[in-house]
N, C-alpha and C. Protein backbone atom coordinates (compact mmCIF):
# COMPACT_ATOMS: atom_id res chain seq x y z
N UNK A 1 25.21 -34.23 -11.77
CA UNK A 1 24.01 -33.63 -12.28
C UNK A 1 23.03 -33.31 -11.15
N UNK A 2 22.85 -34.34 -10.11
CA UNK A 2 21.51 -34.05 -9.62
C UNK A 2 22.38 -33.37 -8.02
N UNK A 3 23.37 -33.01 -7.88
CA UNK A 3 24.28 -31.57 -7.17
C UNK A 3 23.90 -30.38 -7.62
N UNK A 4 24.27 -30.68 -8.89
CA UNK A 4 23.63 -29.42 -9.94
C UNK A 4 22.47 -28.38 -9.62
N UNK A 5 21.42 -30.12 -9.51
CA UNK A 5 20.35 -28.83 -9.60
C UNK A 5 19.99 -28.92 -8.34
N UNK A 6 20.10 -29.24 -7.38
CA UNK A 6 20.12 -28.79 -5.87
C UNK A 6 20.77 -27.60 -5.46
N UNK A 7 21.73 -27.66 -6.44
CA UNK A 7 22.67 -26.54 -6.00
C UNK A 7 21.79 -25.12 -6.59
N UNK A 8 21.16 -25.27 -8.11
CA UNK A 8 20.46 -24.06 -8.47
C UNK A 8 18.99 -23.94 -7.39
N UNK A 9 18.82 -24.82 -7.16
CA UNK A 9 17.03 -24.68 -6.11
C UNK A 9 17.63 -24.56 -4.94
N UNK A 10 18.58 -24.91 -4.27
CA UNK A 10 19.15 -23.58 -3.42
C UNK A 10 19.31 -22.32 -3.40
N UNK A 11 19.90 -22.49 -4.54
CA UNK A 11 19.95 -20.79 -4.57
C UNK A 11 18.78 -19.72 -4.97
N UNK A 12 18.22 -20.76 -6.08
CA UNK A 12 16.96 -19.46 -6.45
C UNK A 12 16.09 -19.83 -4.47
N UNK A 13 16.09 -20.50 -3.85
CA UNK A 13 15.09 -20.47 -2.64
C UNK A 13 15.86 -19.23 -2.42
N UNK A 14 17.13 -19.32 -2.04
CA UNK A 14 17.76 -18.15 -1.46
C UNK A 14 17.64 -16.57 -1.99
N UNK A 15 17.05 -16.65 -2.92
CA UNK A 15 17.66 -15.73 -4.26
C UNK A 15 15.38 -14.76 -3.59
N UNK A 16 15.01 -16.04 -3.64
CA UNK A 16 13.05 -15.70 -3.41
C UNK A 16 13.22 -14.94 -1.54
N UNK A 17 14.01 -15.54 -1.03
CA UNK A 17 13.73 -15.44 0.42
C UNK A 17 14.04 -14.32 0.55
N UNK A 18 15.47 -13.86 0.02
CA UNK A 18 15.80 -12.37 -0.32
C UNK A 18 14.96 -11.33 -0.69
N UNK A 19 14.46 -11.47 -1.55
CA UNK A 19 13.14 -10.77 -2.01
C UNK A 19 12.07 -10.41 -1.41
N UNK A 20 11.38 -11.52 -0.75
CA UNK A 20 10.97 -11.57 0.39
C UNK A 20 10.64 -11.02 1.40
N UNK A 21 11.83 -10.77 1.98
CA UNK A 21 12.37 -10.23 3.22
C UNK A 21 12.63 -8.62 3.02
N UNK A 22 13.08 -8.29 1.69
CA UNK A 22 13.18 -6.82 1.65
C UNK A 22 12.16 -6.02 1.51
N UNK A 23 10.53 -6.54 1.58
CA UNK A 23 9.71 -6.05 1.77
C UNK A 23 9.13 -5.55 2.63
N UNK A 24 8.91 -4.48 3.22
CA UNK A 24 8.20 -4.00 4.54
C UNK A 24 7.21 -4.03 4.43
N UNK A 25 6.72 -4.55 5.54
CA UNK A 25 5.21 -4.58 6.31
C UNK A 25 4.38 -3.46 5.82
N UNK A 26 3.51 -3.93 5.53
CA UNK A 26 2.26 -2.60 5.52
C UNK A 26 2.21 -1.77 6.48
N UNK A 27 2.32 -2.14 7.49
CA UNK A 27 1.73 -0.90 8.62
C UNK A 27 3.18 -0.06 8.79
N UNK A 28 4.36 -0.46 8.27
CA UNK A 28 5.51 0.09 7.93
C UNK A 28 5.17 1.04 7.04
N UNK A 29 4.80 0.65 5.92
CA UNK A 29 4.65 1.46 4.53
C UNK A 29 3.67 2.48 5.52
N UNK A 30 2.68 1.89 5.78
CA UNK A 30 1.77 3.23 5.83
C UNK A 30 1.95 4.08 7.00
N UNK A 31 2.72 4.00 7.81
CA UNK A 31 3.37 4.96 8.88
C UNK A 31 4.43 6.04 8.08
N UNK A 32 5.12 5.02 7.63
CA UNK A 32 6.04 5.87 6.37
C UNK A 32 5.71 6.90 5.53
N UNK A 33 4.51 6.25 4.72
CA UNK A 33 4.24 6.95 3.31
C UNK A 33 2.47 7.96 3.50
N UNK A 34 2.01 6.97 4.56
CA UNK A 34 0.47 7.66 4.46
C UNK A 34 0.07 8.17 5.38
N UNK A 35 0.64 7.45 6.39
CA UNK A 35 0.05 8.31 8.05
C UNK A 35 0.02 10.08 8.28
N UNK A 36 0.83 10.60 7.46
CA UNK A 36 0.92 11.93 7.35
C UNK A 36 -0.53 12.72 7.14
N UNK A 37 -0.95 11.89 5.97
CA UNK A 37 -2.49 12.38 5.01
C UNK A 37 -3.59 12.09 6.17
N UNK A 38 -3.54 10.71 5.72
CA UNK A 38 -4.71 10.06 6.20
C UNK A 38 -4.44 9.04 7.75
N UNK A 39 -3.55 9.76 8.33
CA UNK A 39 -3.48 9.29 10.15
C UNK A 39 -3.06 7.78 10.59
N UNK A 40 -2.40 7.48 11.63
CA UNK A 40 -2.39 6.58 11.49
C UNK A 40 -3.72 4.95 11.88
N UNK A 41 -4.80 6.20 12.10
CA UNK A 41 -5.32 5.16 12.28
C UNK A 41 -6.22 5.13 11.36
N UNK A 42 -6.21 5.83 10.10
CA UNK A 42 -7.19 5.94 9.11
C UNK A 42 -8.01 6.53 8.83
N UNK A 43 -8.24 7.67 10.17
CA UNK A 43 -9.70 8.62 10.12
C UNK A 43 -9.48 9.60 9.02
N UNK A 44 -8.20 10.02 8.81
CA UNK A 44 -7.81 11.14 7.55
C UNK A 44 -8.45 12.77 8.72
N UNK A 45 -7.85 12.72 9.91
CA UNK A 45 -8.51 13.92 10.80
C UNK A 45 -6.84 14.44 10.70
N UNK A 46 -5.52 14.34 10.07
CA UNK A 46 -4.68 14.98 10.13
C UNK A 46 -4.55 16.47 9.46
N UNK A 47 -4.20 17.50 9.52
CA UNK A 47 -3.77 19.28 8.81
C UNK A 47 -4.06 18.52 7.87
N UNK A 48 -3.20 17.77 6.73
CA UNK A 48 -3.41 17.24 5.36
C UNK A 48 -5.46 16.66 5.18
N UNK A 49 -5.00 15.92 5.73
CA UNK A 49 -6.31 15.27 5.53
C UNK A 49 -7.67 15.65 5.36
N UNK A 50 -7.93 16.66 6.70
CA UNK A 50 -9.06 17.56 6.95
C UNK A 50 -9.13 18.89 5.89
N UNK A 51 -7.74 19.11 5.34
CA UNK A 51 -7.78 20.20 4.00
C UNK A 51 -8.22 19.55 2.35
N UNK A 52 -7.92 17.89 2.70
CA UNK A 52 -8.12 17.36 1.11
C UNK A 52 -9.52 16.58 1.84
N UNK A 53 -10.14 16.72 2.54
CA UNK A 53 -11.36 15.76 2.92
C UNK A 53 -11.40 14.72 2.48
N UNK A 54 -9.93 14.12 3.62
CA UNK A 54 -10.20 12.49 3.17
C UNK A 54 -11.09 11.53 3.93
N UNK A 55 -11.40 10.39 3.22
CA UNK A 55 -12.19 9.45 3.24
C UNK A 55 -11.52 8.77 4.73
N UNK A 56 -12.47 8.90 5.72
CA UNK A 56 -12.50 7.92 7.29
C UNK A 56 -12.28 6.45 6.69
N UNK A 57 -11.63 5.98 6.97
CA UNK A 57 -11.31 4.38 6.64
C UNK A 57 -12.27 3.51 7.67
N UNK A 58 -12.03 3.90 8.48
CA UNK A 58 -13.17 3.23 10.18
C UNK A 58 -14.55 3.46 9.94
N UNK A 59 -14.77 4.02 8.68
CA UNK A 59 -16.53 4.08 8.47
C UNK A 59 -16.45 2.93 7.34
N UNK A 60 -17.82 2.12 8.14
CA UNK A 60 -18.27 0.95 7.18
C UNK A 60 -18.66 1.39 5.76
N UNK A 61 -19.63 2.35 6.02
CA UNK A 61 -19.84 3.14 4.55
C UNK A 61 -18.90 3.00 3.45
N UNK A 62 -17.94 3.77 3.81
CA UNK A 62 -16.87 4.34 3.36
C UNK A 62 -16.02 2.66 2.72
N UNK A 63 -16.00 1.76 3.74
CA UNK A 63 -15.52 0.92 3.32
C UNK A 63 -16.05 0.24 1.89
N UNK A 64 -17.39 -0.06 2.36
CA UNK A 64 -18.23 -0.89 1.27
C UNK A 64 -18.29 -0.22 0.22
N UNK A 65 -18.23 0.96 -0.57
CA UNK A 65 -18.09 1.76 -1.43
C UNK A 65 -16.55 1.54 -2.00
N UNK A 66 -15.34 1.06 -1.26
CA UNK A 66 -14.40 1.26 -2.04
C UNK A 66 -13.71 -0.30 -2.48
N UNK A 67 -13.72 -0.23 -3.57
CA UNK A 67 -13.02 -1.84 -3.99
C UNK A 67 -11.23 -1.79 -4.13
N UNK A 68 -11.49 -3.04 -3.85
CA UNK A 68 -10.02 -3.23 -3.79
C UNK A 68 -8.62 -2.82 -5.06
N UNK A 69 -9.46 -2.94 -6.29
CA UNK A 69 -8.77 -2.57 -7.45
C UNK A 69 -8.63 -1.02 -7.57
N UNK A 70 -9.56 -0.30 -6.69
CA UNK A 70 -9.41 1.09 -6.69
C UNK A 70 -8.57 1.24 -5.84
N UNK A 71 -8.49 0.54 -4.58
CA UNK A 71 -7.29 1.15 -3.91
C UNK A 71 -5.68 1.16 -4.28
N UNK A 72 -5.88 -0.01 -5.33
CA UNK A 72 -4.57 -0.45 -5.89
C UNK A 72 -4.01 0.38 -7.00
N UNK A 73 -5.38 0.58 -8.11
CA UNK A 73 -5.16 2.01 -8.67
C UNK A 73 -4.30 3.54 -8.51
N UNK A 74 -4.86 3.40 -6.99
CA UNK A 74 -4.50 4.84 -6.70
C UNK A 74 -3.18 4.84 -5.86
N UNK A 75 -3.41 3.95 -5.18
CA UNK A 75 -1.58 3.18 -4.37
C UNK A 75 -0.49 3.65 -5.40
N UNK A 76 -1.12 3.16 -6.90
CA UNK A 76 -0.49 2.65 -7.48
C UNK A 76 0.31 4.06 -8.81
N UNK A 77 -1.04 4.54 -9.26
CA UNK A 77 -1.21 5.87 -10.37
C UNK A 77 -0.96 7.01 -9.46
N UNK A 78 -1.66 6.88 -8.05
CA UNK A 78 -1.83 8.51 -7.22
C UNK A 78 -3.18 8.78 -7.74
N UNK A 79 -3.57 10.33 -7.36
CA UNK A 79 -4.69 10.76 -7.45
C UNK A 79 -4.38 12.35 -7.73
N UNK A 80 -5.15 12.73 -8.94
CA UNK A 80 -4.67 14.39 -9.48
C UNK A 80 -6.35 14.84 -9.68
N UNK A 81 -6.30 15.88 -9.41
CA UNK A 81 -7.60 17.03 -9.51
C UNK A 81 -7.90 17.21 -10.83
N UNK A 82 -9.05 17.72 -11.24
CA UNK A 82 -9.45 17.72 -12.61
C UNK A 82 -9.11 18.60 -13.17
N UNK A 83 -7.80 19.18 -12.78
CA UNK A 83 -6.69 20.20 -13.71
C UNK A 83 -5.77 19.54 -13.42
N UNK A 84 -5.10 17.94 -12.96
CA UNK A 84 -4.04 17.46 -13.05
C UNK A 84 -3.37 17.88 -12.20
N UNK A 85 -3.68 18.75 -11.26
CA UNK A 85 -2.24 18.69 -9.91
C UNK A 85 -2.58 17.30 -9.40
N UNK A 86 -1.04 16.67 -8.88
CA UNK A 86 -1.11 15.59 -8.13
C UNK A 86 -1.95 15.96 -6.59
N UNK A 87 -2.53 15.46 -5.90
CA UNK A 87 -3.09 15.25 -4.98
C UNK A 87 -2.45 14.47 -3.80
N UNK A 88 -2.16 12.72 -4.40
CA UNK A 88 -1.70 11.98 -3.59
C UNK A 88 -0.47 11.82 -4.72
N UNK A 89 0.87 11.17 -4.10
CA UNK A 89 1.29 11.09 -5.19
C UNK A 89 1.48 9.41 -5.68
N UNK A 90 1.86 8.73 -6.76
CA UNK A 90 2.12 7.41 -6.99
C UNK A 90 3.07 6.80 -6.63
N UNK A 91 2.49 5.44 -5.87
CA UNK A 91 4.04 4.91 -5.47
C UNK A 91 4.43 3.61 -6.04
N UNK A 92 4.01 3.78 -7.20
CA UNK A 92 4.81 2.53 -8.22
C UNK A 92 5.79 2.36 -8.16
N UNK A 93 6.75 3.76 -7.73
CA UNK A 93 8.35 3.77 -7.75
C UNK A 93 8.49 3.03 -6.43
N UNK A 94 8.22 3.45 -5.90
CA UNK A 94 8.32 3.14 -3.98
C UNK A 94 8.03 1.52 -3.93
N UNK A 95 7.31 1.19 -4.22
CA UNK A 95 6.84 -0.06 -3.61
C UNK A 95 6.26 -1.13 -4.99
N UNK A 96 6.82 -2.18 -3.99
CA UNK A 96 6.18 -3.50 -5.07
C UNK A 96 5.06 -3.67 -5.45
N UNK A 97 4.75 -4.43 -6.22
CA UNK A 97 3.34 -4.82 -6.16
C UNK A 97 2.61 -5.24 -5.44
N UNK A 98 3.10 -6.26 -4.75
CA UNK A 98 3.05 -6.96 -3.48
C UNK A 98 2.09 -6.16 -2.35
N UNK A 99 3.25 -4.95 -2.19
CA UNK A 99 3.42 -4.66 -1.03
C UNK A 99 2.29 -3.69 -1.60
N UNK A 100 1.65 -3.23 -2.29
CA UNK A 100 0.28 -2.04 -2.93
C UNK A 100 -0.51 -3.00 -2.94
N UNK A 101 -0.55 -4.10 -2.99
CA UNK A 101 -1.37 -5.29 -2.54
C UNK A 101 -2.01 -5.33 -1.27
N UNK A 102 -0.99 -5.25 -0.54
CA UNK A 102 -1.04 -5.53 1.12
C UNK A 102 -1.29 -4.49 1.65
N UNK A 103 -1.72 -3.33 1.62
CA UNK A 103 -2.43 -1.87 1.57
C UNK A 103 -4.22 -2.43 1.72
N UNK A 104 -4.33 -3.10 0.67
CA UNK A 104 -5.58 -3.70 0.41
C UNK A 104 -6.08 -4.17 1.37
N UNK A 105 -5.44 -4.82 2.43
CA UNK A 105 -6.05 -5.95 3.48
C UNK A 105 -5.55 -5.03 4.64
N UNK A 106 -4.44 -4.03 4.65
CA UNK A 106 -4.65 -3.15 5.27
C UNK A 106 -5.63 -2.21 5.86
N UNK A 107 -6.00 -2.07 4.87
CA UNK A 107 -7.00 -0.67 4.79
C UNK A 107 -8.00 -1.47 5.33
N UNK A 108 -8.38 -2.66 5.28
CA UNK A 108 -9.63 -3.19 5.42
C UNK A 108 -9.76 -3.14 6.85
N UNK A 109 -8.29 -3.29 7.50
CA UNK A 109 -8.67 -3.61 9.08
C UNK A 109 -9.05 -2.41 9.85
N UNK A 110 -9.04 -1.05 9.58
CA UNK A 110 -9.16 0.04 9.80
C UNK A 110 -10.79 -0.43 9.78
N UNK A 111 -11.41 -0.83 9.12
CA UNK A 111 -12.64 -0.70 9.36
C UNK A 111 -13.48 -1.28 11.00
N UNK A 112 -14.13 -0.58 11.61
CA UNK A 112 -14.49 -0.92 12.79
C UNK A 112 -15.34 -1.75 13.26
């Protein structure tokens, strides 16, 4: 019996660590998925960026104005114009929760 369940809390550890591990880094994700838009260092001064006038991440302003549940929102839903074209698009498919989480504390370090 008590093999048993060593043997299952082995495995689910193994089973979590897995999980884990297949997550990429934020600054992964956002080289990947965002650096295009909004740069990699957050100013949003990229062709994309400077055409959708995005929000400088490195301005305190800018920071203190945006909460964290909004960024997760939009990580999360995307962002569409008030005729519904997508804008940004959603990456619920793409990424964990977790990891639209970790965007959050991301974004924060951009601030200067």
């Amino acid at each position: 019996m008590k093999s048993t369940t060593k043997l299952l809390a082995a495995g689910a550890a193994f089973v979590l660590a897995a999980a884990l591990s297949s997550a990429a880094p934020a600054a992964e994700n956002w080289e990947n998925l965002c650096a295009k838009c909004h740069g990699a260092d957050g100013k949003g001064q990229t062709k994309v960026g400077k055409k959708l006038n995005l929000k400088d991440y490195t301005d305190a302003a800018v920071q203190a104005k945006m909460k964290d549940e909004d960024i997760i929102k939009v990580t999360t839903e995307g962002v569409f114009d008030k005729d519904g074209k997508e804008k940004m698009k959603a990456f619920k498919g793409e990424l964990s929760a977790a990891e639209i989480k970790d965007f959050v504390a991301y974004i924060r370090k951009f601030k200067g």
